[in-house]
C-alpha atoms as a PDB file:
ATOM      1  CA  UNK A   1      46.816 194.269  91.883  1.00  0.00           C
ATOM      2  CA  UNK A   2      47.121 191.233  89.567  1.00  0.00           C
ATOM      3  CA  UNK A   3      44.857 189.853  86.982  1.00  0.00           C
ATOM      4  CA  UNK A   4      43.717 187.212  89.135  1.00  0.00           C
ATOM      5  CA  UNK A   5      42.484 189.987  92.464  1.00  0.00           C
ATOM      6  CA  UNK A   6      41.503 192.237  89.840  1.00  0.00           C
ATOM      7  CA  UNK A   7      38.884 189.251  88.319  1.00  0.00           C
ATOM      8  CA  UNK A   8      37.810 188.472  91.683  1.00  0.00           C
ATOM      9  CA  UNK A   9      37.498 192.072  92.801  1.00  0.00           C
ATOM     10  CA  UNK A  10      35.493 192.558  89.677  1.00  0.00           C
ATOM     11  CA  UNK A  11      32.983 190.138  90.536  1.00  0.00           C
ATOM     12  CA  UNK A  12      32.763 190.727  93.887  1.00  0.00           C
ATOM     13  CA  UNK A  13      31.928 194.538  93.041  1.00  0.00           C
ATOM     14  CA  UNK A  14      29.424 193.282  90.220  1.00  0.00           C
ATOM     15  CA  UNK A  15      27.637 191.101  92.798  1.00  0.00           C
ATOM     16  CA  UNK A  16      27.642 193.903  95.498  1.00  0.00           C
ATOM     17  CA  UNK A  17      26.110 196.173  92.950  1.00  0.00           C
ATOM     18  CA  UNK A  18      23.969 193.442  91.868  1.00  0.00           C
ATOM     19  CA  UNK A  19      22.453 192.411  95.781  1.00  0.00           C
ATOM     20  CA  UNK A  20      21.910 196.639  96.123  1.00  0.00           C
ATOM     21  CA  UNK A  21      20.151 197.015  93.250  1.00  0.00           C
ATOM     22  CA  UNK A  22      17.682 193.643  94.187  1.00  0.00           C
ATOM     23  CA  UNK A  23      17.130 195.952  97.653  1.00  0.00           C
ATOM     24  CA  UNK A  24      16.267 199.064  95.664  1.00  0.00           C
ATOM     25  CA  UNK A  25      13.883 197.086  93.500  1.00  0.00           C
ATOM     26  CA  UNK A  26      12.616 194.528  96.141  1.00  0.00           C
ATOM     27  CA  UNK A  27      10.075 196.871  97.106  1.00  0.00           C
ATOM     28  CA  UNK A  28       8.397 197.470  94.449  1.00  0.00           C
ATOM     29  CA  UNK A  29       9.405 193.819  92.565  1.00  0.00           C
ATOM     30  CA  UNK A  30       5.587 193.199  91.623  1.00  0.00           C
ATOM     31  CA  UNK A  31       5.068 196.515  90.153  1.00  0.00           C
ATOM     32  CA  UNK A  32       8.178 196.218  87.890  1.00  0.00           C
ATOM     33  CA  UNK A  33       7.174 192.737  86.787  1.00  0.00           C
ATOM     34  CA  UNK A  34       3.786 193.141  86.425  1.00  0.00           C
ATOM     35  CA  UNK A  35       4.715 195.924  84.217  1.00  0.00           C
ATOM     36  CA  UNK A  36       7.070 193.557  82.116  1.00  0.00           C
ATOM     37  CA  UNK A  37       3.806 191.381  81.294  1.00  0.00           C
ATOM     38  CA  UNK A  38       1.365 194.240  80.843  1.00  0.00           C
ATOM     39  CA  UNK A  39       4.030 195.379  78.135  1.00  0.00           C
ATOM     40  CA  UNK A  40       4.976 192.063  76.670  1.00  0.00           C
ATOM     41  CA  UNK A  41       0.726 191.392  76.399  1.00  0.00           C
ATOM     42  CA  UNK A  42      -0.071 194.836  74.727  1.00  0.00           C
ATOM     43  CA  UNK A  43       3.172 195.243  72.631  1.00  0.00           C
ATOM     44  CA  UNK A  44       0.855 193.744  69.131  1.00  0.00           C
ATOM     45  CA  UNK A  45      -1.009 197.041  70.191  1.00  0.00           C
ATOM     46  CA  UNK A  46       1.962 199.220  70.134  1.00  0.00           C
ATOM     47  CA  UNK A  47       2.750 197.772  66.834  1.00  0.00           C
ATOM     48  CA  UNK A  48      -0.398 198.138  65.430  1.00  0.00           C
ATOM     49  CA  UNK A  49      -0.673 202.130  66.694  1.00  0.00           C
ATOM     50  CA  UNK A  50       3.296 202.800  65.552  1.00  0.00           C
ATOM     51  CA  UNK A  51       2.085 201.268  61.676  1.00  0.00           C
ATOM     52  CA  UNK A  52      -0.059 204.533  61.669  1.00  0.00           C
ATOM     53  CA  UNK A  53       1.263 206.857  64.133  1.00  0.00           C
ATOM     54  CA  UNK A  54       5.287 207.282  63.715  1.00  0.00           C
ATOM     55  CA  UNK A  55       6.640 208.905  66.594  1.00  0.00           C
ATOM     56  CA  UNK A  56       7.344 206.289  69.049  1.00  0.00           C
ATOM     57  CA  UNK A  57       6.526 208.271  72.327  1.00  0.00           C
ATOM     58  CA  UNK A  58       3.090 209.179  70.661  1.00  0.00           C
ATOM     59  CA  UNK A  59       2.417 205.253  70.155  1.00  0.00           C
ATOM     60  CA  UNK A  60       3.708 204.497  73.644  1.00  0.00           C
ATOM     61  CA  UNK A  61       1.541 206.904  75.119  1.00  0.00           C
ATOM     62  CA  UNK A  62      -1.170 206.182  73.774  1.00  0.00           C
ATOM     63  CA  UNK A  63      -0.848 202.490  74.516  1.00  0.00           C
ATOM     64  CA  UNK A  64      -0.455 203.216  77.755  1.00  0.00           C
ATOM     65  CA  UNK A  65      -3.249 204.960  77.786  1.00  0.00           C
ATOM     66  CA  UNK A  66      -5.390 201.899  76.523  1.00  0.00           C
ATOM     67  CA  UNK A  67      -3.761 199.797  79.307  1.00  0.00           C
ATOM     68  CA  UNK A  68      -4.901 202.540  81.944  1.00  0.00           C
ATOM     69  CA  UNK A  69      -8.431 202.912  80.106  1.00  0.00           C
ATOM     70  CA  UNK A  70      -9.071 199.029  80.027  1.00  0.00           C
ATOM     71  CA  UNK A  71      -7.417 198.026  83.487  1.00  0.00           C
ATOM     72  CA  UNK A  72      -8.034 200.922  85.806  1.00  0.00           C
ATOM     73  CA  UNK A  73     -11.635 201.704  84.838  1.00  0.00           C
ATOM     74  CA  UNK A  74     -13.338 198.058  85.533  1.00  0.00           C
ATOM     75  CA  UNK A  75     -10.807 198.250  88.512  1.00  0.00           C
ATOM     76  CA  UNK A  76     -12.249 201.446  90.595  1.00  0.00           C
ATOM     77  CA  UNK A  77     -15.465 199.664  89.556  1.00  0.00           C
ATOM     78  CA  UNK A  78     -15.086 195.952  90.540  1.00  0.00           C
ATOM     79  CA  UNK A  79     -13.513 197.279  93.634  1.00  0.00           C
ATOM     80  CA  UNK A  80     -15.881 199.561  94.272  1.00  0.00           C
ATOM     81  CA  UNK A  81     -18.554 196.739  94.539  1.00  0.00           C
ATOM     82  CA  UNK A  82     -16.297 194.195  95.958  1.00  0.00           C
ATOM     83  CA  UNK A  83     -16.089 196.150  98.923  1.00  0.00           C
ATOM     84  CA  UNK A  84     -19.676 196.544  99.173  1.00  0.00           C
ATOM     85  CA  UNK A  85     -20.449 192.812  98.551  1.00  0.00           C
ATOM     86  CA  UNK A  86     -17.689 191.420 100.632  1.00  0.00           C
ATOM     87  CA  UNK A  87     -19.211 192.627 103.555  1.00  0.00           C
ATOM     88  CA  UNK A  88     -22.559 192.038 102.559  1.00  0.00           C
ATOM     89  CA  UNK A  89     -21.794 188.285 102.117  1.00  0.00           C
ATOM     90  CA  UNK A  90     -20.127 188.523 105.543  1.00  0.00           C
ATOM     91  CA  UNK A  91     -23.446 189.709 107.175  1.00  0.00           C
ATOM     92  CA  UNK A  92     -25.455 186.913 105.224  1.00  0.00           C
ATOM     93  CA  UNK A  93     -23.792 184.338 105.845  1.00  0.00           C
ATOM     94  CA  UNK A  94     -22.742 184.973 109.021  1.00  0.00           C
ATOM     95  CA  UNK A  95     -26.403 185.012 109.922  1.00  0.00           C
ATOM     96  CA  UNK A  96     -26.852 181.715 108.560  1.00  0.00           C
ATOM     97  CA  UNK A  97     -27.520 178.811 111.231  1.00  0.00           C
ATOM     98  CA  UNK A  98     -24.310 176.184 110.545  1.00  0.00           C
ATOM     99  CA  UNK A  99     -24.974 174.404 113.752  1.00  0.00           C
ATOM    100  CA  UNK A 100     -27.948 171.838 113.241  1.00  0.00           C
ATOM    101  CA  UNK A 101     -26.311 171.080 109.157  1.00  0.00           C
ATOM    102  CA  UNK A 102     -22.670 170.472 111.186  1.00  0.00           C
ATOM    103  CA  UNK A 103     -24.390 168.841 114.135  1.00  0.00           C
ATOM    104  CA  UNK A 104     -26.323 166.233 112.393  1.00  0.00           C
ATOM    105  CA  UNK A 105     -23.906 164.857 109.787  1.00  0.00           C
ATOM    106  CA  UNK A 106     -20.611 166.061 111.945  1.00  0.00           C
ATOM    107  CA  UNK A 107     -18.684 164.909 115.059  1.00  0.00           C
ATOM    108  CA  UNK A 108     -19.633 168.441 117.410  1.00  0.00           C
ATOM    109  CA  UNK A 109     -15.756 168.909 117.904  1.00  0.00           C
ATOM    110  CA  UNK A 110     -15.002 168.721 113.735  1.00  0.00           C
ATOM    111  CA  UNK A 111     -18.194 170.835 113.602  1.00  0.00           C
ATOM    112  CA  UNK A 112     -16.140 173.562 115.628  1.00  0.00           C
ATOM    113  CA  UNK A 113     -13.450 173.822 113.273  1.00  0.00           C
ATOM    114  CA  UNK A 114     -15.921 173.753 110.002  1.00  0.00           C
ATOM    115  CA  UNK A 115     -17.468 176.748 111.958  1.00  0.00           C
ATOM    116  CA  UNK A 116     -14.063 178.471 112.518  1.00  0.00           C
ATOM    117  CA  UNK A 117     -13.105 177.784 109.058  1.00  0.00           C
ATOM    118  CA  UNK A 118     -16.288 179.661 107.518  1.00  0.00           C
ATOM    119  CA  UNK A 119     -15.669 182.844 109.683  1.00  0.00           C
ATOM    120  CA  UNK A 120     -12.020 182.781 108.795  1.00  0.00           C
ATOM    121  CA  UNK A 121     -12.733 183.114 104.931  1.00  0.00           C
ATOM    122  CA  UNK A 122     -15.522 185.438 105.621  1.00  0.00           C
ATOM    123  CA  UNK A 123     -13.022 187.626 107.952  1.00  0.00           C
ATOM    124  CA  UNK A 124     -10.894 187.369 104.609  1.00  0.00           C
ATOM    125  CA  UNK A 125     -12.681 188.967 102.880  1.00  0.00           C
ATOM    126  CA  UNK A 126     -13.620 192.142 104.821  1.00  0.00           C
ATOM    127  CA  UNK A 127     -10.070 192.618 105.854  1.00  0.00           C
ATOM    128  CA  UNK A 128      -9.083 192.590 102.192  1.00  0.00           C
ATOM    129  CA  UNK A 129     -11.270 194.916 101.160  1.00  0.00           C
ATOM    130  CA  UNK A 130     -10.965 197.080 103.974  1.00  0.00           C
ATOM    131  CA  UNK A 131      -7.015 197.282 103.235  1.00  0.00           C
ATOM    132  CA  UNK A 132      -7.784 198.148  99.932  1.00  0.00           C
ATOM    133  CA  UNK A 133      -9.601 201.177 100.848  1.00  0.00           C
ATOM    134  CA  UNK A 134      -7.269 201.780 103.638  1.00  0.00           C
ATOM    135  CA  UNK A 135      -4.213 201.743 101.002  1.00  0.00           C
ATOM    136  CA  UNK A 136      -5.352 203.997  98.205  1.00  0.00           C
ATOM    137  CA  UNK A 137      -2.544 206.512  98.576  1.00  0.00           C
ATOM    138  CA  UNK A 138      -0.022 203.644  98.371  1.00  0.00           C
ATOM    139  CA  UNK A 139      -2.024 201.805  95.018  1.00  0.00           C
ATOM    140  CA  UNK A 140      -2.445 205.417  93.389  1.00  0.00           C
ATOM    141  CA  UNK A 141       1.512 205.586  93.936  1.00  0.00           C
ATOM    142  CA  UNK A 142       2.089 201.811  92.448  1.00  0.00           C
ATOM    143  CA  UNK A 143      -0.158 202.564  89.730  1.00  0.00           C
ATOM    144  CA  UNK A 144       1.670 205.618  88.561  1.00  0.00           C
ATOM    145  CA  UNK A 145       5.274 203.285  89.133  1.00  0.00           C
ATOM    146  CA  UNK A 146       3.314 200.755  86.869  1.00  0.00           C
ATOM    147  CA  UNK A 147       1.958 202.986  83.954  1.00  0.00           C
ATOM    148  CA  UNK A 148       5.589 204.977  84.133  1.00  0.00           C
ATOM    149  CA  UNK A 149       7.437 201.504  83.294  1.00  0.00           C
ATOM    150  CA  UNK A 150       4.709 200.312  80.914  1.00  0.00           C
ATOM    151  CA  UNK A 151       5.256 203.389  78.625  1.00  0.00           C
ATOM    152  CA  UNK A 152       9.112 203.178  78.847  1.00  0.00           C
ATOM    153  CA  UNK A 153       9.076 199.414  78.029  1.00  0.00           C
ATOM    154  CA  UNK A 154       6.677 199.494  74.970  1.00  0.00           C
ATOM    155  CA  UNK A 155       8.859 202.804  73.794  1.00  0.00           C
ATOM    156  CA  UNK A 156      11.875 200.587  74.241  1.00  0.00           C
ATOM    157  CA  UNK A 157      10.531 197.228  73.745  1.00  0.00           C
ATOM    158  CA  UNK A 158      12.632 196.573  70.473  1.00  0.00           C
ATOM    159  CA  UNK A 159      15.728 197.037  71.933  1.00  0.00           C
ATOM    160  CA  UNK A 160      15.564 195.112  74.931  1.00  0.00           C
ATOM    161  CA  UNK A 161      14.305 192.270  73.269  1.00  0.00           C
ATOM    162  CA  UNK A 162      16.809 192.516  70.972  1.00  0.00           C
ATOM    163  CA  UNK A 163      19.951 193.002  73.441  1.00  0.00           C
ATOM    164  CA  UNK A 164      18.241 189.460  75.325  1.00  0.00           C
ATOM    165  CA  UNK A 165      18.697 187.770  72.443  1.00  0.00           C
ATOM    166  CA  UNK A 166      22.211 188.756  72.216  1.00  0.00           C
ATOM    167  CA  UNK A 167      22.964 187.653  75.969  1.00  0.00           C
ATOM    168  CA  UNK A 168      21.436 184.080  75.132  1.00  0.00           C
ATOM    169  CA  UNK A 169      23.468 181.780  75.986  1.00  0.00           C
ATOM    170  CA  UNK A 170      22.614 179.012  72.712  1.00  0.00           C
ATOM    171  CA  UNK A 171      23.961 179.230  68.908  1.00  0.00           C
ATOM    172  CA  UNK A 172      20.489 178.984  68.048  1.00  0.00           C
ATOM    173  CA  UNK A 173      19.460 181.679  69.817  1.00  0.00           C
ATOM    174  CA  UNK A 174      16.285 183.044  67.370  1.00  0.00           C
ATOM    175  CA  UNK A 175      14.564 179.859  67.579  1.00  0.00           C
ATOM    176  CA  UNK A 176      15.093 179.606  71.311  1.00  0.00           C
ATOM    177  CA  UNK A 177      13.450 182.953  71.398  1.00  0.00           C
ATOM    178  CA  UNK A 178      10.690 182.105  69.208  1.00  0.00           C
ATOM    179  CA  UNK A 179       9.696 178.906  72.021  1.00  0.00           C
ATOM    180  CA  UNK A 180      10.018 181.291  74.420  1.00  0.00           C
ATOM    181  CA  UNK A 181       7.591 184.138  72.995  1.00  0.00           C
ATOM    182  CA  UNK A 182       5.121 181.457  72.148  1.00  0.00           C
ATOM    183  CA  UNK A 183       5.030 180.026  75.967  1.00  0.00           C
ATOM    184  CA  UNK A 184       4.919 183.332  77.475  1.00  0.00           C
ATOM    185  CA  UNK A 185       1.905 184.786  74.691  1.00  0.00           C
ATOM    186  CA  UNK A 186      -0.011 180.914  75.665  1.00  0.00           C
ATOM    187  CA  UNK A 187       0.317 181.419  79.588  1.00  0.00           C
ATOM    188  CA  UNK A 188      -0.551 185.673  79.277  1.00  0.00           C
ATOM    189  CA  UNK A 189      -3.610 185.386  77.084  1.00  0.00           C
ATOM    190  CA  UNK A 190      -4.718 182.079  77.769  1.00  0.00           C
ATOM    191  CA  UNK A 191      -4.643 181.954  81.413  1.00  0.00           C
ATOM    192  CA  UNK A 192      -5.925 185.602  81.376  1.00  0.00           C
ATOM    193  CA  UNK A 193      -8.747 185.311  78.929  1.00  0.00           C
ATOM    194  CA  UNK A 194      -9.470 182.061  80.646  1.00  0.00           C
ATOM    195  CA  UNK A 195      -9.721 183.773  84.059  1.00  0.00           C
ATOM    196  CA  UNK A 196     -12.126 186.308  82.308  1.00  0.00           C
ATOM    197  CA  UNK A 197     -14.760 184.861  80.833  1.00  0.00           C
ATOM    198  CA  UNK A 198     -14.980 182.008  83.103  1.00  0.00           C
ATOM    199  CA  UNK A 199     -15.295 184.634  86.063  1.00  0.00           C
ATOM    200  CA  UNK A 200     -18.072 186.594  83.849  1.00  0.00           C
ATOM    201  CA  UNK A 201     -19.781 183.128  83.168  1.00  0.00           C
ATOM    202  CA  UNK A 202     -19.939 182.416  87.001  1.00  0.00           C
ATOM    203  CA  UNK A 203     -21.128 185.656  87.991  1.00  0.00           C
ATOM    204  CA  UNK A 204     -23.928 185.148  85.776  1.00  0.00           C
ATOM    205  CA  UNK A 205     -24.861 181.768  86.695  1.00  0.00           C
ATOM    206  CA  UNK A 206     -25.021 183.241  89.963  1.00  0.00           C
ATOM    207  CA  UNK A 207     -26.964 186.155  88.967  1.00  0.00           C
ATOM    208  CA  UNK A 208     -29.219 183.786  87.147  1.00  0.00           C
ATOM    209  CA  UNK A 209     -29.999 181.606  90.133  1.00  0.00           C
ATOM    210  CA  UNK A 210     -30.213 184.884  92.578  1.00  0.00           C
ATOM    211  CA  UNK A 211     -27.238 183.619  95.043  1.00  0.00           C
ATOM    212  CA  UNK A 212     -26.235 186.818  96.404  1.00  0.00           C
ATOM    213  CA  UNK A 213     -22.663 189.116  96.032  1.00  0.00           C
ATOM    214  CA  UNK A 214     -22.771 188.004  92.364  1.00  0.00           C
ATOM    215  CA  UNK A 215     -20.014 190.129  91.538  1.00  0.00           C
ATOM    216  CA  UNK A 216     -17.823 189.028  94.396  1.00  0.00           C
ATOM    217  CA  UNK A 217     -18.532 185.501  93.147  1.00  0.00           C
ATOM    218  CA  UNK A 218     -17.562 185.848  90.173  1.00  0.00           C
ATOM    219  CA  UNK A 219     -14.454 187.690  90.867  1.00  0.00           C
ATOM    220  CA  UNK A 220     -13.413 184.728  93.216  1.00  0.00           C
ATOM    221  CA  UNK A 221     -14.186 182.570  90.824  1.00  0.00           C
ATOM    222  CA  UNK A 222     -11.882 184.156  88.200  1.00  0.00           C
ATOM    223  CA  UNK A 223      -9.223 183.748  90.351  1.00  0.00           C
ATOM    224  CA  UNK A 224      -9.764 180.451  90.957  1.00  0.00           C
ATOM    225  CA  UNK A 225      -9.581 179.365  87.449  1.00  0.00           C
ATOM    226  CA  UNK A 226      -5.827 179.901  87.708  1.00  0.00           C
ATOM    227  CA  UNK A 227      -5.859 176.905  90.516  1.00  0.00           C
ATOM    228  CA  UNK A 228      -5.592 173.448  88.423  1.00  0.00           C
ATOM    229  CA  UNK A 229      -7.730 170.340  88.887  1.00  0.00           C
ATOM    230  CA  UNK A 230      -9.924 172.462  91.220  1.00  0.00           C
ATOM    231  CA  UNK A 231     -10.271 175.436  89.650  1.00  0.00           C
ATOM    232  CA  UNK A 232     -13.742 177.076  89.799  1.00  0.00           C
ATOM    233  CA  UNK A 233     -15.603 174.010  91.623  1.00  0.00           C
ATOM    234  CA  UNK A 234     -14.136 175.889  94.748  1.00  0.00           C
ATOM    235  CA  UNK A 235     -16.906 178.479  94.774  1.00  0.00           C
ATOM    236  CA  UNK A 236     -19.437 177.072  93.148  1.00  0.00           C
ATOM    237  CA  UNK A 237     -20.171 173.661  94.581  1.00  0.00           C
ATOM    238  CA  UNK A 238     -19.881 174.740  97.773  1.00  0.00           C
ATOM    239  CA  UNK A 239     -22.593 177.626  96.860  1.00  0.00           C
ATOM    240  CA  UNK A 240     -24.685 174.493  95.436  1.00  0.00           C
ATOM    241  CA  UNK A 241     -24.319 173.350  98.523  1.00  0.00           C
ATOM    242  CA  UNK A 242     -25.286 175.834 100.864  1.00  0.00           C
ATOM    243  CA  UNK A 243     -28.644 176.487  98.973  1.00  0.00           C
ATOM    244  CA  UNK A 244     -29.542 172.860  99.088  1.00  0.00           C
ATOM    245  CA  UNK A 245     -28.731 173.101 103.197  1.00  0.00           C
ATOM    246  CA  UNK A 246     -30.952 175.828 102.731  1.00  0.00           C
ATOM    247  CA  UNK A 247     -34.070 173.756 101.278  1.00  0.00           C
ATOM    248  CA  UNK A 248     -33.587 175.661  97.772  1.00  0.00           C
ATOM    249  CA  UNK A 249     -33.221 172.777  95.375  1.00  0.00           C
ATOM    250  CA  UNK A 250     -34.269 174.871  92.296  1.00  0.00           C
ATOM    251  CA  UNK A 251     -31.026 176.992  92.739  1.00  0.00           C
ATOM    252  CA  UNK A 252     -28.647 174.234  94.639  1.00  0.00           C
ATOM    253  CA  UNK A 253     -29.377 171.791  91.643  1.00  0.00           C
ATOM    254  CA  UNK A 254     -28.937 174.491  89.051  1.00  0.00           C
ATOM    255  CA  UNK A 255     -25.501 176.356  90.137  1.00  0.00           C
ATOM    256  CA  UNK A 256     -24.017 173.226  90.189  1.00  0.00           C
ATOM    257  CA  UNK A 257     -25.138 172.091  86.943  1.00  0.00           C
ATOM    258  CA  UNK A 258     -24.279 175.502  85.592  1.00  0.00           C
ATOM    259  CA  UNK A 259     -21.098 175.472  87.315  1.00  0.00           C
ATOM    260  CA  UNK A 260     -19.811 171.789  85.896  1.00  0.00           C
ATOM    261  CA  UNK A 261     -21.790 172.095  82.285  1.00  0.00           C
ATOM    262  CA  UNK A 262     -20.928 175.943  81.686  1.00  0.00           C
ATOM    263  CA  UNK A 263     -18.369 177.406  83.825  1.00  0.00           C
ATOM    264  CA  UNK A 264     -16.524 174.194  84.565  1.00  0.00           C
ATOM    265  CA  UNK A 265     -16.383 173.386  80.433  1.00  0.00           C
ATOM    266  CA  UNK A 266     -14.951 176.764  79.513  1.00  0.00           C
ATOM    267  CA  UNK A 267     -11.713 175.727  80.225  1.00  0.00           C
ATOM    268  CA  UNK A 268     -11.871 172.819  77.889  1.00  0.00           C
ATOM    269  CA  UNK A 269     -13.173 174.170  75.182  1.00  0.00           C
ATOM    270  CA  UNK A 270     -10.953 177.321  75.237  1.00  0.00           C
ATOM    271  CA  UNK A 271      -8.371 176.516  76.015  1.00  0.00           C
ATOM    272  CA  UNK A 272      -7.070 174.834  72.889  1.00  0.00           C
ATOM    273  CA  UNK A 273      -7.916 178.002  70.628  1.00  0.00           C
ATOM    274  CA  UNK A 274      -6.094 180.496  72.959  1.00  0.00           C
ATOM    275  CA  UNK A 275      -3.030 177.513  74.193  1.00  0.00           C
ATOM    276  CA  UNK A 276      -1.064 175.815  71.313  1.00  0.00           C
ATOM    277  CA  UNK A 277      -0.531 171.848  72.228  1.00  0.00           C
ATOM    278  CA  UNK A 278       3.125 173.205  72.353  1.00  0.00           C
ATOM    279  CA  UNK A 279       2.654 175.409  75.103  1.00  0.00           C
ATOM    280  CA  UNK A 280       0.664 173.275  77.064  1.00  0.00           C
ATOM    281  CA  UNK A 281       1.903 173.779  80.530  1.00  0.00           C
ATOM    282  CA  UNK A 282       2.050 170.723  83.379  1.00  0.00           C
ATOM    283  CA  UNK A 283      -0.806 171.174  86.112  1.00  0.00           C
ATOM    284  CA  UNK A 284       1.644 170.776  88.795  1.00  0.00           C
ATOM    285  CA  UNK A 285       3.703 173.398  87.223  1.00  0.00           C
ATOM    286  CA  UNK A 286       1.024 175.583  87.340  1.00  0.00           C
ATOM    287  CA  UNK A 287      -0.463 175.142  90.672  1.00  0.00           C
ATOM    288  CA  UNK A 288       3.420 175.500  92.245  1.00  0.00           C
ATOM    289  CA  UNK A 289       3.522 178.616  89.939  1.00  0.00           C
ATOM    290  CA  UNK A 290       0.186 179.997  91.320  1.00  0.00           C
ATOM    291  CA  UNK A 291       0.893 179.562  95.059  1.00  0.00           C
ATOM    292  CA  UNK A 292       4.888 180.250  94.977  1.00  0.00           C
ATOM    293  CA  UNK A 293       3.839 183.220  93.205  1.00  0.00           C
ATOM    294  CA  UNK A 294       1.476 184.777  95.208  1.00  0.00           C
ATOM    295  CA  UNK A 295       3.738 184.043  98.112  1.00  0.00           C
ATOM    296  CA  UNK A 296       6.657 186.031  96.660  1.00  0.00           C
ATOM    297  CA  UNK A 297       4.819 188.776  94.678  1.00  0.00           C
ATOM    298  CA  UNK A 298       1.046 189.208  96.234  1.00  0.00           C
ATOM    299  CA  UNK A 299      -1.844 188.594  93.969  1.00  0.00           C
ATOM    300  CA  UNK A 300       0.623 189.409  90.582  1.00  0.00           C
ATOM    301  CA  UNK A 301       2.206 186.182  91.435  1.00  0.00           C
ATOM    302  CA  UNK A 302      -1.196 184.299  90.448  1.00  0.00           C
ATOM    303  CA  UNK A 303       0.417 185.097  86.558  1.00  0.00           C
ATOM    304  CA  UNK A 304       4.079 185.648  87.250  1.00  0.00           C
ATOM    305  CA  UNK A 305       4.677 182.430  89.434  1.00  0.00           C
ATOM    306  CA  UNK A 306       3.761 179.931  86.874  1.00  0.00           C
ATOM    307  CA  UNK A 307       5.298 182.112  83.873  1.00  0.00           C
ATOM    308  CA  UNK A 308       8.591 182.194  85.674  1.00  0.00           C
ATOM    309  CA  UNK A 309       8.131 178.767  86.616  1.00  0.00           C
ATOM    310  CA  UNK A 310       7.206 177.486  83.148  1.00  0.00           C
ATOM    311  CA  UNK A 311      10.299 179.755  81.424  1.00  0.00           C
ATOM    312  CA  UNK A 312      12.824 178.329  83.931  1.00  0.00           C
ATOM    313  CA  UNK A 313      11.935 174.727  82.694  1.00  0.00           C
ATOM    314  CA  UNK A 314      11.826 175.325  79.882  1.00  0.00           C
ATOM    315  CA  UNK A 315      15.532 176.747  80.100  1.00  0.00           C
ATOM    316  CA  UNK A 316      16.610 173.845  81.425  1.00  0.00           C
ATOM    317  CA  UNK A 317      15.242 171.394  78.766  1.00  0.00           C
ATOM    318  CA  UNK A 318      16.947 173.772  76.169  1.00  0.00           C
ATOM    319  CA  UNK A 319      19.975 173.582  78.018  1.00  0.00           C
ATOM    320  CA  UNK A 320      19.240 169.548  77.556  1.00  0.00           C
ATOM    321  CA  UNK A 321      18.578 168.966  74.249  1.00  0.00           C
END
């Protein structure tokens, strides 16, 4: 074999290896990058533990025990109640009247479709959470995958990070680094945190004004602070809405005011304490982050999409300049 066949059969055999190893992986591909950003988030931890405690699979450990203690607990909880409140929104609002709201201020054919649409989301919902009961072998079997990589990745965390820097491909490779740990700390505790308290802050303003499935609310609502431009407004005007249909002006007037004063605010006035003005990240970026994510990697992809997204371009404008 000459040089030439034995550099193409060489690549050929890397990319083979390459494409099996993506098949081995693909199943799992959320758990193994959701553990990457659970480790990269809660490696100051690690640090902080391994500055007291020397042995590094005693600090790992009990990192990883922090990450269990502070993710799984609210977890089994929140789930717990989301499955009661799903369908207990289901059953209220599917007793709700639509038809004389639709009829009056919508063509009867478009008020079809508004009709369909409500069930659809409120189908959603109960399907969701009855998968997630229905699946608890296969999450108890993700979660130890999850916890298993987390500990292994903050134990190694040092070297990895350190043999990445060596494969960049710049001269200037610990500054490159530096942007690039700066974006991906912004986007994991800013859009996280974010998420967080404006979820808590729209339960409550729910709880406040007595809408019911508070909790499930506010969960939703959390989630949709990762959507820009529309963010939270997608659960809580509409719920403005619906109690004003309903003749309750007291709690119509004041979950929307809540909603655009409080909830809608947080964003604004967070955002530039937990985001640098460097790491400020496009909207459109984001949103094609948020939805190419979750198509790819289920609801992970809400923080991995526009992560990956944001890293990539900013590759490319390294690569640039």
């Amino acid at each position: 074999m000459n040089p030439q066949e034995h550099k193409y059969f060489k690549l050929i055999f890397f990319i083979a290896v390459a494409y099996l190893i993506f098949l081995l992986i693909k199943p799992f591909i959320s758990i193994v990058l959701g553990s990457v950003v659970l480790s990269y988030a809660f490696y100051p931890v690690y640090k902080r533990i391994n500055t007291k405690v020397k042995n590094e699979h005693l600090c790992s450990a009990l990192t990883t025990i922090i990450i269990f203690l502070i993710i799984l607990l609210p977890l089994i909880f929140v789930l717990n109640v989301l499955t009661v409140e799903s369908i207990s929104a289901y059953q209220t609002i599917k007793s709700q009247d639509f038809s004389k709201f639709t009829t009056t201020l919508l063509d009867e054919k478009f008020s079809t479709y508004i009709q369909e649409i409500i069930n659809r989301v409120l189908l959603f919902f109960v399907e969701v959470s009855s998968k997630l009961v229905l699946s608890i072998p296969s999450i108890a079997l993700n979660f130890f995958l999850l916890f298993f990589l987390i500990y292994y990745l903050l134990k190694d965390g040092k070297i990895i990070a350190e043999n990445l820097k060596a494969y960049l491909p710049f001269s200037n490779k610990q500054e490159i680094y530096t942007r690039f740990d700066k974006l991906t700390r912004a986007l994991i505790y800013g859009t996280i945190l974010i998420a967080i308290i404006q979820g808590i802050a729209g339960g409550l303003g729910f709880l406040i004004f007595k809408i019911p499935s508070a909790i499930l609310w506010g969960f939703a609502m959390g989630v949709a602070s990762f959507i820009p431009l529309v963010g939270t407004a997608i659960i809580w005007l509409p719920a403005g809405i619906f109690k004003l249909i309903q003749g309750d002006l007291v709690s119509g007037i004041g979950i929307i005011l809540f909603g655009a004063l409080i909830v809608g605010s947080i964003d604004n006035l967070v955002r530039p304490y937990l985001v640098s003005a460097k790491a400020k990240v496009h909207p459109a970026v984001v949103l094609l982050g948020v939805l190419g994510g979750l198509k790819l990697f289920g609801f992970t992809g809400i923080i991995i999409g526009p992560l990956f997204l944001a890293l990539a371009l900013e590759f490319i404008r390294v690569k640039t300049t």
